[in-house]
Protein backbone atom coordinates (compact mmCIF):
# COMPACT_ATOMS: atom_id res chain seq x y z
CA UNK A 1 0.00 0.00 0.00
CA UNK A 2 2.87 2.48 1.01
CA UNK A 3 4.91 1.93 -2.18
CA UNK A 4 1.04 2.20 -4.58
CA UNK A 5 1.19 5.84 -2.31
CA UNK A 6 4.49 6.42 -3.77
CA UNK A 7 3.61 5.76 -7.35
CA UNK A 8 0.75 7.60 -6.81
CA UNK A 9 2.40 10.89 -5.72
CA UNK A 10 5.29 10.17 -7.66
CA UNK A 11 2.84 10.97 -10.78
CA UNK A 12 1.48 13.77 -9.35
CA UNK A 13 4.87 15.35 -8.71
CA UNK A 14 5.56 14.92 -12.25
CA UNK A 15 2.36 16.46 -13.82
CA UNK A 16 2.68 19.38 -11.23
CA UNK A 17 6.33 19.71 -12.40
CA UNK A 18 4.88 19.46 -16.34
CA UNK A 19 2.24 21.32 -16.19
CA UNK A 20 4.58 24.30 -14.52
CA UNK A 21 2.19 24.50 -11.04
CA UNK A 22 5.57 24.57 -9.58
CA UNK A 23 7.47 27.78 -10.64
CA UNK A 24 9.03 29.29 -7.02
CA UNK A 25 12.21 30.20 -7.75
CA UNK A 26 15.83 29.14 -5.56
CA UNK A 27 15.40 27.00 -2.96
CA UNK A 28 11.80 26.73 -2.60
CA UNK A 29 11.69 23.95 -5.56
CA UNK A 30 13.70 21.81 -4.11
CA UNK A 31 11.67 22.67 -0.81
CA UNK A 32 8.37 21.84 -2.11
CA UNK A 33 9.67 18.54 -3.68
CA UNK A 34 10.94 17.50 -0.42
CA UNK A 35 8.07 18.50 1.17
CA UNK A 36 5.67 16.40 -0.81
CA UNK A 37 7.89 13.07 -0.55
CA UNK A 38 8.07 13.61 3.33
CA UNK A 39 4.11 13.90 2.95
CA UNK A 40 3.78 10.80 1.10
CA UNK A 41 6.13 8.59 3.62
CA UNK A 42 3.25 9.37 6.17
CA UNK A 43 6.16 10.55 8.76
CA UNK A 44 5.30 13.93 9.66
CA UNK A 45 4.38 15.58 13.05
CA UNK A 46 3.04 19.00 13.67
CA UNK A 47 4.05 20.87 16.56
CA UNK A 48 0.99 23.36 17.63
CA UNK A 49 1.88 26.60 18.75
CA UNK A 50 -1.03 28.23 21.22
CA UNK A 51 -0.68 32.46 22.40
CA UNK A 52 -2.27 32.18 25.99
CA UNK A 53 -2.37 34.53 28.82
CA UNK A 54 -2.00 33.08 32.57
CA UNK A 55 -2.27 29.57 30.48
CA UNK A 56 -5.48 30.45 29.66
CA UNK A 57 -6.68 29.98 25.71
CA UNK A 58 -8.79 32.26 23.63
CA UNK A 59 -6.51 34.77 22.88
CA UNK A 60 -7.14 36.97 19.80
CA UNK A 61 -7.35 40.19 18.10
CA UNK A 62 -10.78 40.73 19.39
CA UNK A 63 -11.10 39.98 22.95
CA UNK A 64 -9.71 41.88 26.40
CA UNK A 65 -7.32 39.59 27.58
CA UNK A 66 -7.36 40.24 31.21
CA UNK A 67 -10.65 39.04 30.95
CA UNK A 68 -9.18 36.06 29.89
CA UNK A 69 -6.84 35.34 31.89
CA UNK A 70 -8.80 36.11 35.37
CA UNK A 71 -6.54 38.49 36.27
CA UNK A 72 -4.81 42.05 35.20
CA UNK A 73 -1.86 41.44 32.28
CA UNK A 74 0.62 42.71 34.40
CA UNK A 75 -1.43 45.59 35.88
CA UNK A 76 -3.86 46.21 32.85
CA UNK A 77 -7.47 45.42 32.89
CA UNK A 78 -7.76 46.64 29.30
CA UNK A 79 -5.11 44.68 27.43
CA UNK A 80 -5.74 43.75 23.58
CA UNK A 81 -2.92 42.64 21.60
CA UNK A 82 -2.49 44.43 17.76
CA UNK A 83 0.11 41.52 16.96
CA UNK A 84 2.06 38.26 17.38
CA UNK A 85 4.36 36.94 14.66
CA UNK A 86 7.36 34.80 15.14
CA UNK A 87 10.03 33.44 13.26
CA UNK A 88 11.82 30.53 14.26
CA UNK A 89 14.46 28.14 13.18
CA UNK A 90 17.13 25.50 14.33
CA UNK A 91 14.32 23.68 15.70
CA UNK A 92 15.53 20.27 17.47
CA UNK A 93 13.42 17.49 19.49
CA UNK A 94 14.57 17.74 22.65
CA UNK A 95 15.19 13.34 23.87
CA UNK A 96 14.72 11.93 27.16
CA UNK A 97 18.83 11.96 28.26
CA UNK A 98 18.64 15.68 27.41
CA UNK A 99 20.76 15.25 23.97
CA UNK A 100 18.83 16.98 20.94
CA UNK A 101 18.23 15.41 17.15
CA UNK A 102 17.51 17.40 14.25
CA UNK A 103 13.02 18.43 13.16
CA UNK A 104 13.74 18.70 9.74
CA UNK A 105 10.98 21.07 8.72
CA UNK A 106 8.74 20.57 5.52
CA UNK A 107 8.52 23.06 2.95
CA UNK A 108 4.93 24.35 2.35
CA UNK A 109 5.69 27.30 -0.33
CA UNK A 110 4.14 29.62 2.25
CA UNK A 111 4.72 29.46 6.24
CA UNK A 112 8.22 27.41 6.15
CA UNK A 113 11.07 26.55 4.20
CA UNK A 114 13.27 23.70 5.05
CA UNK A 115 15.00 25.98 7.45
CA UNK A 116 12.63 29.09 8.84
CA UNK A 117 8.82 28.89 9.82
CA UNK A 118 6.53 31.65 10.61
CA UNK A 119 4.40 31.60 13.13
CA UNK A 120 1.36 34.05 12.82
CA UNK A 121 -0.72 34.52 15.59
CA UNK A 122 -3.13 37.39 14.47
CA UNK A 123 -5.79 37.38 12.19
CA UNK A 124 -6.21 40.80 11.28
CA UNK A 125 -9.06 41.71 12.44
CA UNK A 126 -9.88 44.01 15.68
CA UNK A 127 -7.05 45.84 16.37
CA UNK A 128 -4.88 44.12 14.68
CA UNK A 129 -6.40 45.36 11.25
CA UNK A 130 -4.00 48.18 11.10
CA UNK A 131 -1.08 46.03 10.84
CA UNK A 132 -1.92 42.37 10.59
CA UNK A 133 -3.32 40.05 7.77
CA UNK A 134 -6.32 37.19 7.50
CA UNK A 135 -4.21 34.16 7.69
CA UNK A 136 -2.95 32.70 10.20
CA UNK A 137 0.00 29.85 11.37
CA UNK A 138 0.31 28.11 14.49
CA UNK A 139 1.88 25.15 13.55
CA UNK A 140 5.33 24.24 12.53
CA UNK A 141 5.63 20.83 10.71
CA UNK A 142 8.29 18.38 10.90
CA UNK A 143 9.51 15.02 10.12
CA UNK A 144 9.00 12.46 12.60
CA UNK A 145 12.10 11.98 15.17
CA UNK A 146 13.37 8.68 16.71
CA UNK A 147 14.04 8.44 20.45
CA UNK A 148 11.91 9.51 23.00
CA UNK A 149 10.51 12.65 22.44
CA UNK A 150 10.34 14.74 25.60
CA UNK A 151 10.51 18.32 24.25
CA UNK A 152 11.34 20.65 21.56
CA UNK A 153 14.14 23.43 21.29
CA UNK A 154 14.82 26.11 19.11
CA UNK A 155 15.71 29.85 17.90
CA UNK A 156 13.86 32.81 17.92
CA UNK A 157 14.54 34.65 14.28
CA UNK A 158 15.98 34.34 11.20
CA UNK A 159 19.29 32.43 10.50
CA UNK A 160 22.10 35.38 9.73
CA UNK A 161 22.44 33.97 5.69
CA UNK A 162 18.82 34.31 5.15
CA UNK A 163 17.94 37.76 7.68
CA UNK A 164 20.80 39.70 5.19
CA UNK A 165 19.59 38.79 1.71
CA UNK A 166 19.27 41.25 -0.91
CA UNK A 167 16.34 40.04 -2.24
CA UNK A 168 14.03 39.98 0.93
CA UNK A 169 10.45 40.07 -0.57
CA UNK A 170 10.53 36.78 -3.63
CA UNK A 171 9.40 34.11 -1.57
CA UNK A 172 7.10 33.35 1.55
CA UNK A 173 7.93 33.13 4.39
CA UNK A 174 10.16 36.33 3.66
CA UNK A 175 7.71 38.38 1.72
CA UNK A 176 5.82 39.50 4.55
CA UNK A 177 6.53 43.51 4.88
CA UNK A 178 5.51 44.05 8.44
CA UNK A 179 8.51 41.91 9.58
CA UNK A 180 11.05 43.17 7.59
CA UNK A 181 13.33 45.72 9.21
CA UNK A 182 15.32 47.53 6.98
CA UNK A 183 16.89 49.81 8.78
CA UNK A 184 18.65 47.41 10.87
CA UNK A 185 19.29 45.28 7.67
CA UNK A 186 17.05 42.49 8.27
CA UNK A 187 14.00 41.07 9.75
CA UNK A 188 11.95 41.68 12.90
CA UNK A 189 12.19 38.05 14.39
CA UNK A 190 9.48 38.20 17.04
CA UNK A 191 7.13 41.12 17.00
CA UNK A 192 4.01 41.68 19.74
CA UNK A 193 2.27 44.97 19.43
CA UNK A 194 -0.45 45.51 22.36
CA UNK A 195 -3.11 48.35 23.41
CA UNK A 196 -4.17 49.22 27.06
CA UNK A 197 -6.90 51.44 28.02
CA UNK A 198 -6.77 51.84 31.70
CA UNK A 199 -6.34 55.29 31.42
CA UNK A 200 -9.21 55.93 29.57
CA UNK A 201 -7.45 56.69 26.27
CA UNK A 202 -5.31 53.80 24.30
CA UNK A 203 -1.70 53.71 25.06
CA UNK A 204 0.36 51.62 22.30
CA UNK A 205 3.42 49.05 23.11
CA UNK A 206 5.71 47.15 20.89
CA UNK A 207 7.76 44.72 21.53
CA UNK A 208 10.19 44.01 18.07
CA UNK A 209 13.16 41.81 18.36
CA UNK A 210 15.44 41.65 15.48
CA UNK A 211 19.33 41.67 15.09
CA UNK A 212 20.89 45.31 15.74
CA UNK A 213 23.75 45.40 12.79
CA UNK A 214 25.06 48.11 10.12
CA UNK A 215 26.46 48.01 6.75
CA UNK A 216 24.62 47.14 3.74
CA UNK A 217 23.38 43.59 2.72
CA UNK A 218 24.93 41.01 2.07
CA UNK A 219 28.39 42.91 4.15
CA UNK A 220 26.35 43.60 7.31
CA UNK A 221 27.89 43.25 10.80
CA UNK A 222 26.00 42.61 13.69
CA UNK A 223 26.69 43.65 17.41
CA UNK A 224 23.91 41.92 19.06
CA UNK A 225 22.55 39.00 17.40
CA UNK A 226 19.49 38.69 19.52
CA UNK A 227 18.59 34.95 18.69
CA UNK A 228 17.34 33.41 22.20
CA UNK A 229 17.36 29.80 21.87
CA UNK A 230 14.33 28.94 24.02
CA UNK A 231 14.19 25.02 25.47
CA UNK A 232 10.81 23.71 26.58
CA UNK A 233 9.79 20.01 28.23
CA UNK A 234 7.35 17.74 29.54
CA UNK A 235 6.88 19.08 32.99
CA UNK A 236 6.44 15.16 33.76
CA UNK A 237 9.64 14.03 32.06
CA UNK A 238 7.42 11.06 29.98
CA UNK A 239 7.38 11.22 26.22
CA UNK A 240 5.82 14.68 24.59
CA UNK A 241 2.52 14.31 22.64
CA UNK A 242 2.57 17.26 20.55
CA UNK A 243 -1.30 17.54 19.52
CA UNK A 244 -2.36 16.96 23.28
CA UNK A 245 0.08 19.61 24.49
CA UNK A 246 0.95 22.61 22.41
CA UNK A 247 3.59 25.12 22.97
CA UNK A 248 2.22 27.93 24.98
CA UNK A 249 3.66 31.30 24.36
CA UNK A 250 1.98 33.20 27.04
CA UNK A 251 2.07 36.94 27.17
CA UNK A 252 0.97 37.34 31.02
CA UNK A 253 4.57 35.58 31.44
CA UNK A 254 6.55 37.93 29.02
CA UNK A 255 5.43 41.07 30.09
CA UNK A 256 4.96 39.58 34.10
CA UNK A 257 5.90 42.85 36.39
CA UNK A 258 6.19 45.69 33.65
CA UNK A 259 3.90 48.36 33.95
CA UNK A 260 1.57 47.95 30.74
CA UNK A 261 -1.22 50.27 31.37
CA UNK A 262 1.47 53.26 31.17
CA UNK A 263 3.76 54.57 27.95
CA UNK A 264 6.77 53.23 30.01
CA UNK A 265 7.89 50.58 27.78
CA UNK A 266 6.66 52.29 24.49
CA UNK A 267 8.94 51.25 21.70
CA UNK A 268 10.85 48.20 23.07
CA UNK A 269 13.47 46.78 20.82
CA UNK A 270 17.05 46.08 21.09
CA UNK A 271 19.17 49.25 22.01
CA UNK A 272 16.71 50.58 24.36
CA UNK A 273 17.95 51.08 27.28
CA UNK A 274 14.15 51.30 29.35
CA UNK A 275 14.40 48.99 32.58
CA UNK A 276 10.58 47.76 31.88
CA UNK A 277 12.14 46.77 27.72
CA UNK A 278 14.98 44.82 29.34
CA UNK A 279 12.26 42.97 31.64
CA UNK A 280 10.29 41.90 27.80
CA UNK A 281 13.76 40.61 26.69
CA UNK A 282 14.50 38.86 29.63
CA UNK A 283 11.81 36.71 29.26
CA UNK A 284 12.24 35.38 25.77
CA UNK A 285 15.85 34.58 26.80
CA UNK A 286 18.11 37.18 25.84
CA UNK A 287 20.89 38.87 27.90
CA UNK A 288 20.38 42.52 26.82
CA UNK A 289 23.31 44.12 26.94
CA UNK A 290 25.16 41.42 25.06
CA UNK A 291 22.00 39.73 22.63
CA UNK A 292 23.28 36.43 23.30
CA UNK A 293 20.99 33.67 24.52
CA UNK A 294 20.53 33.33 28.24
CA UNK A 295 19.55 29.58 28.72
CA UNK A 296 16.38 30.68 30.83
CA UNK A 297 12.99 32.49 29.55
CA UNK A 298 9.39 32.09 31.16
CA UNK A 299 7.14 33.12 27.61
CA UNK A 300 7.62 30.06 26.28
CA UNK A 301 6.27 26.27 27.59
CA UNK A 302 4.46 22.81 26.93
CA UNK A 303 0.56 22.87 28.15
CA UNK A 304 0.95 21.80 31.53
């Protein structure tokens, strides 16, 4: 039955290639071919990605999250978010002695390459209309590992080859203009954009994380890298079950303590020197004043 699949898509590889349905240029050919025979082997996990608040689900562009969560986000009782997009890559299955193999991601011509996934938590609507888009992506999809599975690691951002090309907008997941940052060269690698109304009129926040650099792509040099690599586990130490418990990227956790019904954190993004900004960073796993990883974050875990 496995090898009649084979034929089967085999065929339908080569009519697709024929008929010219697949035309993305560079590496996204070879990407989408790979993709497709990964597909057909029937060895493929995906690894849901949920944005909570206190651990609670539900989160989105239209709702008040304090109301939520239970309790104020970190002070506000009038928190809505205006964005959540991701990138990640180097993403490893994390084994039960602690050692790490390889989740080769699977090219889908849009959300990942074989390399860097997107992870889009907004839907454009609400308040997030200003800045955000329809579609959504909370899953990254991978080949199935060996071993026993206990958790998942990986990077926050873009890999340095890929976040200086010159051609940043030909294919997905690239193309997407409200994560490139050109004037630091490259892309915005995690980017949360939030609205309080406490005070009675809306106060906006940002949080963008992205490399700080200068010079000119492709010769661009970067000071602070700002690439957290964020490790998550079964609290219980057994094997990981993916589809029965996401990853939880909660944003009571990453903004925990900071005063988010005030302008105090404003524009938070690597080189600003605000104590409440180098709380945000903190959390994602970043040593500030250095942008190297710190081993330790609290936004990121497995559904308890």
């Amino acid at each position: 039955m496995k090898l009649y699949r084979f034929f089967v898509l085999g065929s339908i590889v080569v009519s697709l290639l024929n008929c010219g349905v697949i035309a993305e240029k560079k590496e996204d050919n070879t990407n989408l071919l790979t993709g497709l025979v990964a597909l057909n082997a029937l060895n493929v996990v995906d690894i849901p990605f949920e944005i909570v608040a206190a651990g609670k689900t539900g989160v989105n562009c239209g709702s008040e999250v304090s109301a939520i969560a239970g309790s104020s986000v970190s002070g506000s009782d009038g928190f809505y978010i205006r964005d959540a997009r991701i990138y990640v890559h180097d993403v490893k299955y994390v084994l039960s002695d602690g050692t790490t193999v390889d989740a080769n991601l699977i090219p889908d011509g849009k959300w990942q390459t074989s390399s860097v996934a997107l992870l889009d938590f907004e839907d454009g609507t609400g308040d997030c209309s200003a800045e955000g888009s329809a579609e959504i992506n909370k899953t990254v999809r991978t080949t199935k590992p060996t071993g026993n599975v206990t958790g998942l690691e990986f990077k926050i951002g873009v890999p340095y080859n890929l976040n200086h090309m010159t051609e940043t907008t030909t294919s997905a997941p690239f193309n997407v203009t409200k994560m490139q940052w050109t004037w630091l060269n490259g892309f915005i690698f995690m980017r949360f954009d939030w609205k309080t109304t406490d005070s009675g009129s809306p106060i906006l926040s940002t949080f963008h994380l992205g490399s700080s650099c200068t010079g000119t792509a492709p010769s661009v040099t970067c000071t602070y890298p700002n690439r957290p690599t964020i490790r998550v586990t079964n609290a219980s130490g057994n094997n990981w079950t993916p589809s029965a418990n996401p990853i939880y990227f909660d944003i009571q956790k990453l903004l925990d303590t900071t005063n988010t019904k005030s302008a105090s954190i404003g524009m938070c993004m690597p080189g600003n020197t605000n104590a409440e900004c180098a709380k945000v960073m903190a959390r994602t796993g970043l040593v500030s004043n250095t942008g190297l990883s710190s081993g330790t974050h609290t936004a990121f875990y497995i559904k308890p």
